[in-house]
Protein backbone atom coordinates (compact mmCIF):
# COMPACT_ATOMS: atom_id res chain seq x y z
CA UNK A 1 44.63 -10.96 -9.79
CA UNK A 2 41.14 -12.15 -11.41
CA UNK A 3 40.59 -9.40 -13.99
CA UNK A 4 36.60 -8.88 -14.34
CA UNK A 5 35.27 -10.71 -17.42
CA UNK A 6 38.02 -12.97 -17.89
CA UNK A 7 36.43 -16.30 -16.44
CA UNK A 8 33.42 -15.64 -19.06
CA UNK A 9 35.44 -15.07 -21.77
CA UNK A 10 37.35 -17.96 -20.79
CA UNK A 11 34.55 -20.09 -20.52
CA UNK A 12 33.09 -19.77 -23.55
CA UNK A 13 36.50 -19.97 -25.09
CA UNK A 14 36.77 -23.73 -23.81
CA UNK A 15 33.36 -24.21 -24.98
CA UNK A 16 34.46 -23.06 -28.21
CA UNK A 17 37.96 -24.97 -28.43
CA UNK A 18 36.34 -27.65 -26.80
CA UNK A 19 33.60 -28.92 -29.37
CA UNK A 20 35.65 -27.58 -32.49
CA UNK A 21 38.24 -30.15 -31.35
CA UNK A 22 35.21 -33.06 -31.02
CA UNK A 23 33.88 -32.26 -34.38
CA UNK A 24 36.90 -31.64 -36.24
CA UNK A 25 38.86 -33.98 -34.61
CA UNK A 26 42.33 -31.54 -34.45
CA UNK A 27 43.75 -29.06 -32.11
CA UNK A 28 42.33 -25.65 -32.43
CA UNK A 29 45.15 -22.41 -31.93
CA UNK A 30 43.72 -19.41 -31.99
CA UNK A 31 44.97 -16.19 -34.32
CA UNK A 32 44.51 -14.51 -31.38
CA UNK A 33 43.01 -14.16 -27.42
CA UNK A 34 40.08 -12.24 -25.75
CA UNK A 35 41.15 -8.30 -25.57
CA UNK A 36 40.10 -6.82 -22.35
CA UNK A 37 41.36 -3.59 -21.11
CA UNK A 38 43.45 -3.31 -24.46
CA UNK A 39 45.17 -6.17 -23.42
CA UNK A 40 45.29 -9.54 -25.10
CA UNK A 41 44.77 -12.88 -23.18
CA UNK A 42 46.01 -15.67 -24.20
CA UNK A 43 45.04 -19.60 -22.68
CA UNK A 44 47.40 -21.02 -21.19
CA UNK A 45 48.90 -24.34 -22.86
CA UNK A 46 47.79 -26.24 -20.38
CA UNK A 47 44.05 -25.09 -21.05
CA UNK A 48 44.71 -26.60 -24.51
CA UNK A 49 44.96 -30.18 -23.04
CA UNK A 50 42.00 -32.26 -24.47
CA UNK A 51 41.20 -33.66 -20.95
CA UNK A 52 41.24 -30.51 -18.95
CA UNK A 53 38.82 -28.80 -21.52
CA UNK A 54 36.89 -32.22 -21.06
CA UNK A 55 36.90 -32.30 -17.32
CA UNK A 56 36.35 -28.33 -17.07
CA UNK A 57 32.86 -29.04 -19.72
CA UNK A 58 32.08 -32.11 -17.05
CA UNK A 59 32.53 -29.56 -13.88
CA UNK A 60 29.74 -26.62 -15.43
CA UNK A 61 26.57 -26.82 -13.49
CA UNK A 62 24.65 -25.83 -16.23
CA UNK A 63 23.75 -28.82 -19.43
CA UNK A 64 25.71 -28.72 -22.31
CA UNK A 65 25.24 -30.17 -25.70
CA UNK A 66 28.03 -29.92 -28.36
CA UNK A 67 26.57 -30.85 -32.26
CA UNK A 68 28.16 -30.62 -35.58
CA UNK A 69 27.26 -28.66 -38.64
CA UNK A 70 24.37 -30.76 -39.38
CA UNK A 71 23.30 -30.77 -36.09
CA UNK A 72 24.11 -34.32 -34.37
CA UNK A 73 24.97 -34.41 -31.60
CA UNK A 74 28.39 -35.21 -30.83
CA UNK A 75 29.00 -34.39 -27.03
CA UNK A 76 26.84 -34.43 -23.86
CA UNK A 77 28.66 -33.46 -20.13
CA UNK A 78 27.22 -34.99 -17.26
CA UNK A 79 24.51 -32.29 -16.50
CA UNK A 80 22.84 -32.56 -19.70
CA UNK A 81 22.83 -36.60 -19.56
CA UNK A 82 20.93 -35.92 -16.07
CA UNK A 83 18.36 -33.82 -17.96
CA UNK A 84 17.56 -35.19 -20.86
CA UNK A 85 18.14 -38.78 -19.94
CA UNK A 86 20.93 -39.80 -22.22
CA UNK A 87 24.05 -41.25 -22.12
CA UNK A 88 26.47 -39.65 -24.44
CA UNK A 89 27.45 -42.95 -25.93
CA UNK A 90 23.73 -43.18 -26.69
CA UNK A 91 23.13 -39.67 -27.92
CA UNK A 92 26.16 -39.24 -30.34
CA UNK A 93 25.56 -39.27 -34.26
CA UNK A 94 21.22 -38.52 -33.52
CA UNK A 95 19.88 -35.35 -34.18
CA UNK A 96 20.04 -32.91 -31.55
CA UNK A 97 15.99 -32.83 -31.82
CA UNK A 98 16.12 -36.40 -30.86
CA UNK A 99 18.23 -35.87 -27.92
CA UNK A 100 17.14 -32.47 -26.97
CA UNK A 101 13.44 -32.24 -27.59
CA UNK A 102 11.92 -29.73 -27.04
CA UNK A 103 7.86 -28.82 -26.60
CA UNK A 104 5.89 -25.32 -25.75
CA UNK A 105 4.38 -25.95 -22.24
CA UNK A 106 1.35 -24.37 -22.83
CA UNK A 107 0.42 -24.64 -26.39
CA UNK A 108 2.37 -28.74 -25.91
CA UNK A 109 3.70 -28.09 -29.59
CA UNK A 110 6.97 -29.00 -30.55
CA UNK A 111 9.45 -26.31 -30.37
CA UNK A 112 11.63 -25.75 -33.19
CA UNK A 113 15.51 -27.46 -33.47
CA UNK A 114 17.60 -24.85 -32.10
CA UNK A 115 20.88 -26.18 -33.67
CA UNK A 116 19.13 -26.29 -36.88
CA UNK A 117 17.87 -22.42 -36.64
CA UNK A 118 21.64 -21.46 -35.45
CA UNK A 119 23.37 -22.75 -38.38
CA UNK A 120 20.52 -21.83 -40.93
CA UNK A 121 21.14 -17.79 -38.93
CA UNK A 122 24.47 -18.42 -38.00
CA UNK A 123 22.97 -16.27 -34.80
CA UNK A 124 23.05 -16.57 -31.62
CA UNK A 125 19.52 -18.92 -30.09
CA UNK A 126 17.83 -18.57 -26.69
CA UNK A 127 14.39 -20.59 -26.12
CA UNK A 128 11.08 -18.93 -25.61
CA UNK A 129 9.45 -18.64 -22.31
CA UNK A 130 7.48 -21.84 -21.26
CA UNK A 131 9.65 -24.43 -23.07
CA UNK A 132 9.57 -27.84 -21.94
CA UNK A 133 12.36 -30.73 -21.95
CA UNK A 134 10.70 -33.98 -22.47
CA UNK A 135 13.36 -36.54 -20.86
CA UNK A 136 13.69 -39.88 -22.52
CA UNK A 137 11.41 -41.49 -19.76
CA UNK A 138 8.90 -39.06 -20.35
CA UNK A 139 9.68 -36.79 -17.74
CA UNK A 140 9.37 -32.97 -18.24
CA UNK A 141 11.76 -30.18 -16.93
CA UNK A 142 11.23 -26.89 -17.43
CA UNK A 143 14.53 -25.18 -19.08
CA UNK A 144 16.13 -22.05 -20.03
CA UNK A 145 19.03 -22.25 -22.40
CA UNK A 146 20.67 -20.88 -25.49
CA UNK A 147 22.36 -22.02 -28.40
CA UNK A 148 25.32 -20.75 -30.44
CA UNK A 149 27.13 -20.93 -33.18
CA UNK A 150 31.16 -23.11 -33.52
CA UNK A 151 32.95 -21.54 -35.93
CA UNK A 152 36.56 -22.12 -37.39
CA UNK A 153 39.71 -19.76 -38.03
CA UNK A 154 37.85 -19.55 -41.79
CA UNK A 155 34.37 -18.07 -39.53
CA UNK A 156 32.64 -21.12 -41.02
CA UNK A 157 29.80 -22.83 -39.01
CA UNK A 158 31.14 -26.44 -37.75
CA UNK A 159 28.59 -27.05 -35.05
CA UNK A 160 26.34 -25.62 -32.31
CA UNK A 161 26.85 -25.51 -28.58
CA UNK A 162 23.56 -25.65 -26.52
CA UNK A 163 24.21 -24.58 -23.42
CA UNK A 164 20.74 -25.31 -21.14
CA UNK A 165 19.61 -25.21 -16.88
CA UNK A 166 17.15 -26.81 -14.93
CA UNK A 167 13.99 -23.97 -14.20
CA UNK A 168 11.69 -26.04 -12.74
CA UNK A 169 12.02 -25.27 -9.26
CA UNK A 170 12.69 -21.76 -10.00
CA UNK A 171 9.05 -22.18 -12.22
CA UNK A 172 7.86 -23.77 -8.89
CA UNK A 173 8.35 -20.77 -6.71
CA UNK A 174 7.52 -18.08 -9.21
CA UNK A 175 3.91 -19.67 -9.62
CA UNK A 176 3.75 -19.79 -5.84
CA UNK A 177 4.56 -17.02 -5.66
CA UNK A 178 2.75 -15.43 -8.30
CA UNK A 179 -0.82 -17.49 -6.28
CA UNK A 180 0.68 -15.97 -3.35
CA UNK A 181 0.21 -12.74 -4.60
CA UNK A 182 -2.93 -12.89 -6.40
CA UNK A 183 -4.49 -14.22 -3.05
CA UNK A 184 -3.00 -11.56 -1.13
CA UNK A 185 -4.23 -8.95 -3.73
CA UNK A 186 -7.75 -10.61 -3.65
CA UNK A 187 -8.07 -10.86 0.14
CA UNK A 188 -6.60 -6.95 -0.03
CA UNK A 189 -9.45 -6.05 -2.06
CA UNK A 190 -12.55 -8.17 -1.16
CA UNK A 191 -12.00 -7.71 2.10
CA UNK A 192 -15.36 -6.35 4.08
CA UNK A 193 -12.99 -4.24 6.42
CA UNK A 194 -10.51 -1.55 5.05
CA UNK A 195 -7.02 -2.09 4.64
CA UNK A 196 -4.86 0.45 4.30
CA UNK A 197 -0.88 1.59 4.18
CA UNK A 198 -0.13 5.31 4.96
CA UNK A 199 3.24 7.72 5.58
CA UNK A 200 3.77 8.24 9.35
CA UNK A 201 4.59 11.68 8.97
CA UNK A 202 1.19 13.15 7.94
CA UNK A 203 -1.16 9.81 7.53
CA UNK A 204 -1.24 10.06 3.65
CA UNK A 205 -2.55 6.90 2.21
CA UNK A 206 0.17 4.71 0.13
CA UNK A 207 -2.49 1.81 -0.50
CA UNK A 208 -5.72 0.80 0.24
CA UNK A 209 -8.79 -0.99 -0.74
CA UNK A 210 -12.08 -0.11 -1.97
CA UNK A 211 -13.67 -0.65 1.32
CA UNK A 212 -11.61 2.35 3.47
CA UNK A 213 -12.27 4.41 0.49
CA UNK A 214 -16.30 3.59 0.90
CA UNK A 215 -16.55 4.08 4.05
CA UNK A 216 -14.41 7.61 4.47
CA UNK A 217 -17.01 8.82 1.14
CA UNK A 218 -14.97 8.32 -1.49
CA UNK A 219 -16.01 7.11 -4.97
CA UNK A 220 -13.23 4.92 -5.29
CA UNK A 221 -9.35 4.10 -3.81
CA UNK A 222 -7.79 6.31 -6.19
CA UNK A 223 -9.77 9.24 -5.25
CA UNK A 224 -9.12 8.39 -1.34
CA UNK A 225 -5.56 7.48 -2.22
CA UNK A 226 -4.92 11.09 -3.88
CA UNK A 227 -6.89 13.46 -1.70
CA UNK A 228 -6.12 11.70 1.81
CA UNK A 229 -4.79 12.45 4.86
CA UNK A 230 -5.38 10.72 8.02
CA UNK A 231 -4.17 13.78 10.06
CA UNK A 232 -6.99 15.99 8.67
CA UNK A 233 -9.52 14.21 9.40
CA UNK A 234 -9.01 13.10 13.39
CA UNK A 235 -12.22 15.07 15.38
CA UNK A 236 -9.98 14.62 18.22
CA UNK A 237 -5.86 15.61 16.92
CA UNK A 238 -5.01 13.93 20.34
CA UNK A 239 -6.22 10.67 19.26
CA UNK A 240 -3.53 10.55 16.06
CA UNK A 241 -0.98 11.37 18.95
CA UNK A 242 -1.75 8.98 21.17
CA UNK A 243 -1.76 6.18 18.44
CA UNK A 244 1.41 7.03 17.23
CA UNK A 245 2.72 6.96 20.95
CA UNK A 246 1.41 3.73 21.25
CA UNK A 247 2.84 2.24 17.97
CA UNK A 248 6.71 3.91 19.03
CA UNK A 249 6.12 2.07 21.84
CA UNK A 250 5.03 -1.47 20.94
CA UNK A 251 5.50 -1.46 17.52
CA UNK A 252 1.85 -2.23 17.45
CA UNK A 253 -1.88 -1.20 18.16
CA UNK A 254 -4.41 -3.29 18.52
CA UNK A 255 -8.36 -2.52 18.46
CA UNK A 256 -7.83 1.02 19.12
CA UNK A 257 -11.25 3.87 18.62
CA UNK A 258 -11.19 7.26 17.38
CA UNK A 259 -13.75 9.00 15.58
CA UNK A 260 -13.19 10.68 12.15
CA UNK A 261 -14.92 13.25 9.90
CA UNK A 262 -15.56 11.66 6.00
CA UNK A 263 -15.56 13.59 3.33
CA UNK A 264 -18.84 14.80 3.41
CA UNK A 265 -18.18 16.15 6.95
CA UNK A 266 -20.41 13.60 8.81
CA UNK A 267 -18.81 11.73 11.16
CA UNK A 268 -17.75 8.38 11.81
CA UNK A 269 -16.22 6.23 14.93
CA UNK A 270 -13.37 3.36 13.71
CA UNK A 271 -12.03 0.57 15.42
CA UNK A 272 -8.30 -0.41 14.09
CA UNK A 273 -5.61 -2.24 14.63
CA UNK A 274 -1.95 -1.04 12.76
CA UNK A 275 2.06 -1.77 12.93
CA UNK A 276 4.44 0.41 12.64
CA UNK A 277 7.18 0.03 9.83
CA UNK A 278 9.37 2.99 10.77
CA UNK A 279 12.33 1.94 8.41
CA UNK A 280 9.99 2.64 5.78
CA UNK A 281 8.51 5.64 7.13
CA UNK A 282 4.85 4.19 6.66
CA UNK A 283 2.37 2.34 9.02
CA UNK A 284 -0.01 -1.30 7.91
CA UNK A 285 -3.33 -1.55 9.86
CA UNK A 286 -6.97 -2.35 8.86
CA UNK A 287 -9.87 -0.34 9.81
CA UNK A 288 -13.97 -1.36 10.93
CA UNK A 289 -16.52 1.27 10.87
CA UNK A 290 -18.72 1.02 14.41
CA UNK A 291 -20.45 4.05 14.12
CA UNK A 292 -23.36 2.06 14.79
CA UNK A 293 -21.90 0.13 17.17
CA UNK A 294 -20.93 2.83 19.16
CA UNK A 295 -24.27 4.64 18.86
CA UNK A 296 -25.82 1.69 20.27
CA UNK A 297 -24.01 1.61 22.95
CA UNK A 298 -24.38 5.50 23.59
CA UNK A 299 -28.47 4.77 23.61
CA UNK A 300 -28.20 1.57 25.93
CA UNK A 301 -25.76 4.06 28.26
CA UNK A 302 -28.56 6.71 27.43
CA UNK A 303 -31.51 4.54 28.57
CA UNK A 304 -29.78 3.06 31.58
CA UNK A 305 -29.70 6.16 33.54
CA UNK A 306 -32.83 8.12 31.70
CA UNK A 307 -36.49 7.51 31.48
CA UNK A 308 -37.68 6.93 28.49
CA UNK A 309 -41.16 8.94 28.46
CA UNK A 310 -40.09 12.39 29.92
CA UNK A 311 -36.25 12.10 29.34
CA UNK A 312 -35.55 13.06 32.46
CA UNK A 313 -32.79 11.65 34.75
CA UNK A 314 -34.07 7.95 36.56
CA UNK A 315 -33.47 6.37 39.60
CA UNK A 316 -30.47 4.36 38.98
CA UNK A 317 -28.79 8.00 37.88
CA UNK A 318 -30.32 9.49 41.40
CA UNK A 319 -29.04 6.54 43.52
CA UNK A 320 -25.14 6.91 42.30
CA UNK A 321 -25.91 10.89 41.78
CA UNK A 322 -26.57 10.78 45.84
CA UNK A 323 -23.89 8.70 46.26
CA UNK A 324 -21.72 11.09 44.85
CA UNK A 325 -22.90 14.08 46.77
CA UNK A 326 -22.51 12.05 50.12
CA UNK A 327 -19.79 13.78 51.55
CA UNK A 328 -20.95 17.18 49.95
CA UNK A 329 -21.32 19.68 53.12
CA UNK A 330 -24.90 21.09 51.33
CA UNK A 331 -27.04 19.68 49.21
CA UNK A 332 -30.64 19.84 49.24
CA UNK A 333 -33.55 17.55 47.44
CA UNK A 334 -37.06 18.74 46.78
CA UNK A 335 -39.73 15.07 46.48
CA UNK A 336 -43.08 15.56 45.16
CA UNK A 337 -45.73 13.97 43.14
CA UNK A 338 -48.24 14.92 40.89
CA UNK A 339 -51.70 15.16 42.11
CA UNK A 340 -54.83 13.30 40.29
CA UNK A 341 -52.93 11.02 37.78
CA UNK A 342 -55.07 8.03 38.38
CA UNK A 343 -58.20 9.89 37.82
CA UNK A 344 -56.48 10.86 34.55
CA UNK A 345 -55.41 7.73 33.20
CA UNK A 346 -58.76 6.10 34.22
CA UNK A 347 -60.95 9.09 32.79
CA UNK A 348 -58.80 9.80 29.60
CA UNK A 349 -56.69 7.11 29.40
CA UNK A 350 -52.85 6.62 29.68
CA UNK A 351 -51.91 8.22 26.71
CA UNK A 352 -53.34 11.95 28.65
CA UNK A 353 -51.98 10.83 31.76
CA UNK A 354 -47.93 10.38 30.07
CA UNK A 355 -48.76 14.02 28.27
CA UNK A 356 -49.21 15.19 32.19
CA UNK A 357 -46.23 13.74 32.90
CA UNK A 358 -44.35 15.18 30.04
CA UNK A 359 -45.84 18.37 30.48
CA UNK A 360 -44.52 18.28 34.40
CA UNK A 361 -40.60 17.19 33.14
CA UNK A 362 -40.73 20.44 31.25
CA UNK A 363 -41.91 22.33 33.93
CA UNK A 364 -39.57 21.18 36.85
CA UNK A 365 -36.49 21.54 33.58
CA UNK A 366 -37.47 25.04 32.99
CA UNK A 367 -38.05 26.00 36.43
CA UNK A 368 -34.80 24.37 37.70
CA UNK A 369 -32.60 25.33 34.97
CA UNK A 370 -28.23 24.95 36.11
CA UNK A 371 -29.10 25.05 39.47
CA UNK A 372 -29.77 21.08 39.47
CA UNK A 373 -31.16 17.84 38.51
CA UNK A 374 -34.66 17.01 37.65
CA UNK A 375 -35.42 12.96 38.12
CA UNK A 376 -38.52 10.71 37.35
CA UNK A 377 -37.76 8.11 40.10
CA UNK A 378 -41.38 6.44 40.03
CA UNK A 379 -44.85 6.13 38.11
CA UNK A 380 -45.52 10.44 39.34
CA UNK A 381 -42.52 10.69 41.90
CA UNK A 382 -40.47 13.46 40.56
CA UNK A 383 -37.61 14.70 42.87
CA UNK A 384 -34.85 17.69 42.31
CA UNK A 385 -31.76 17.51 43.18
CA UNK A 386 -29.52 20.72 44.06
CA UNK A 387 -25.71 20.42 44.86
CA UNK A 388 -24.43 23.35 47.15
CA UNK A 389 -28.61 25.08 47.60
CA UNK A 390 -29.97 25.25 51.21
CA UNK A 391 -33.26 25.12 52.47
CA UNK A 392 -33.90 28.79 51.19
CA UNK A 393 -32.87 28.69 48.06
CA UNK A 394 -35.06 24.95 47.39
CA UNK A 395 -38.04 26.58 48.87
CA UNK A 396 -37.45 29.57 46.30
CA UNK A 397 -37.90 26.58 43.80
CA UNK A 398 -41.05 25.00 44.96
CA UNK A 399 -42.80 28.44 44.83
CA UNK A 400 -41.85 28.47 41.52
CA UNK A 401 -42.90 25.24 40.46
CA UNK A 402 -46.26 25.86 42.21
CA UNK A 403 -46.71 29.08 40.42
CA UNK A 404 -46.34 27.12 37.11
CA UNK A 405 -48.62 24.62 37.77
CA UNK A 406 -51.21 26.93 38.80
């Protein structure tokens, strides 16, 4: 059974017996094991065995660089000749800054000999961020390591043990990542649409961007962040519902329209897309205001079946109107024109002659009320239609008409 802790202690025990036996050239026995748990391990004699603590050095993944008190180097395992580039036939006797050097990766100043600064604190030495191995062919590696302190049975200082990895893929992908998120977070916030993240439950906002904010009338994303919620501000409720039915069942929804009140109370029509993240209770999408859009398209739809002088009904509208009505068992349509508009619009011009006209739309409106339809088919062709009236009731209606015109 592995008690927890051991293998560290362990290892840094070797690490320690190891290099006190290289430097002092004798067999260390400790006083006394590791206590864990109350309970005192001891290695076994085996462990003591100047090849096995040589071979179990040579199997750590991680560099390791043995010096003695004065800080030379006296033992390299095979990781650390990878790194640095030396052989440990070449590095032995030579300074450890020699060996191991060291330089700031920003600032490209040389860093400070750690085995010196251990045995002048007799503490304990990791490196600061952004330190730099310079191989002997030049190379650089980013590293993390540490260095500490070999002591005796007396406690005196008898070398240093630097014990050093390999960051620089690890370097690699942080600064990816780090671009990764920066462009995400720029893109996120310069975006001309909004982007937003918000709880399922009641459409509180989690995150967004400036733009959402902007164009719901808020002065900034905090404010819209804090104050929020999408199922507020739906003109139609059954538009939320029928979004979130949609997103259940596709996980997705895609250019989806629904019209919103801002803040202000005015309202506004949005086109978005979102996808649903139910494990995390919230939902992704981004957001386009085509308020103007739609308008547009409610004033081409307008025009297309009105006329644009009187704003009565046109023909197109009394073509599919009458198609409609086809199969209606009554339905009755009055057809008249007005009297003396050329002599108008030659006498007085056209600009009279469209204020008759006008003045006529209002006339047949008033006078027709619910009962039907008023259209402007032609130039003066005006004709009324009126679903489920006979002839009575359309003859009723002229006599009206006439009596207004009168």
């Amino acid at each position: 059974m592995v008690v927890p802790g051991i293998v560290l202690v362990a290892v840094g025990f070797v690490l320690g017996c190891v290099t006190a036996w290289l430097i002092t050239g004798r067999k260390p026995v400790p006083a006394a094991g590791p206590v864990l748990n109350g309970r005192e391990y001891l290695p076994h004699p085996n462990m003591m065995n100047q090849e096995w603590l040589r071979i179990t050095l040579q199997s750590i993944g991680d560099g390791v660089i043995a010096t003695d008190a004065k800080g030379n180097v006296v033992f390299l395992n095979d990781m650390a000749e990878r790194l640095t580039g030396w052989t440990t036939a070449e590095a032995v006797g030579r300074p450890l800054s020699e060996v191991f050097r060291i330089i700031n990766e920003q600032t490209r100043e040389p860093c400070p000999d750690p085995a010196q600064k251990v045995i002048a604190t007799g503490r304990i030495h990791g490196l600061a961020n952004h330190t730099v191995l310079v191989r002997r062919d030049g190379k650089e590696i980013v590293i993390a390591d540490s260095a500490s302190p070999i002591q005796d049975d007396r406690g005196r200082i008898v070398g240093v043990v630097m014990v050093f990895r390999d960051e620089t893929e690890k370097r690699r992908m942080e600064t990816k990542l780090r671009i990764s998120e920066e462009t995400y977070r720029n893109l996120f916030h310069n975006a001309q649409v909004g982007l937003f993240r918000s709880r399922i439950s009641d459409g509180a906002i989690l995150e967004a961007n400036h733009q959402i904010a902007e164009m719901f009338g808020y002065a900034s994303r905090q404010e819209f962040m804090a104050e929020f919620k999408a199922a507020d501000h739906y003109v139609d409720p059954k538009k939320r519902e029928e979004l979130l039915r949609l997103l259940e069942e596709h996980g997705e929804a895609r250019h989806f329209e629904a019209q919103f009140r801002r803040k202000d109370g005015s309202l506004i029509w949005m086109l978005y897309s979102a996808r649903l993240y139910p494990e995390q209770g919230w939902l992704e999408g981004v957001m386009e205001d085509i308020t103007s859009r739609v308008e547009a398209e409610e004033r081409l739809r307008y025009l297309s079946y009105h006329d644009i002088l009187t704003g009565l009904h046109n023909r197109a509208f009394m073509e599919e109107e009458l198609a409609r009505l086809a199969d209606e068992p009554l339905v009755s349509v009055i057809i008249g024109d007005v009297n003396g508009l050329k002599l108008i619009n030659d006498a007085f011009g056209h600009e009279q002659g469209d204020l008759l006209l006008v003045k006529i739309a209002e006339i047949l409106t008033e006078t027709v009320g619910d009962r039907g339809t008023v259209v402007r088919f032609g130039g003066d062709e005006f004709a009324i239609i009126l679903p489920k009236q006979g002839r009575e009731e359309a003859q009723e209606i002229i006599r009206q008409i006439r009596q207004c015109c009168q």
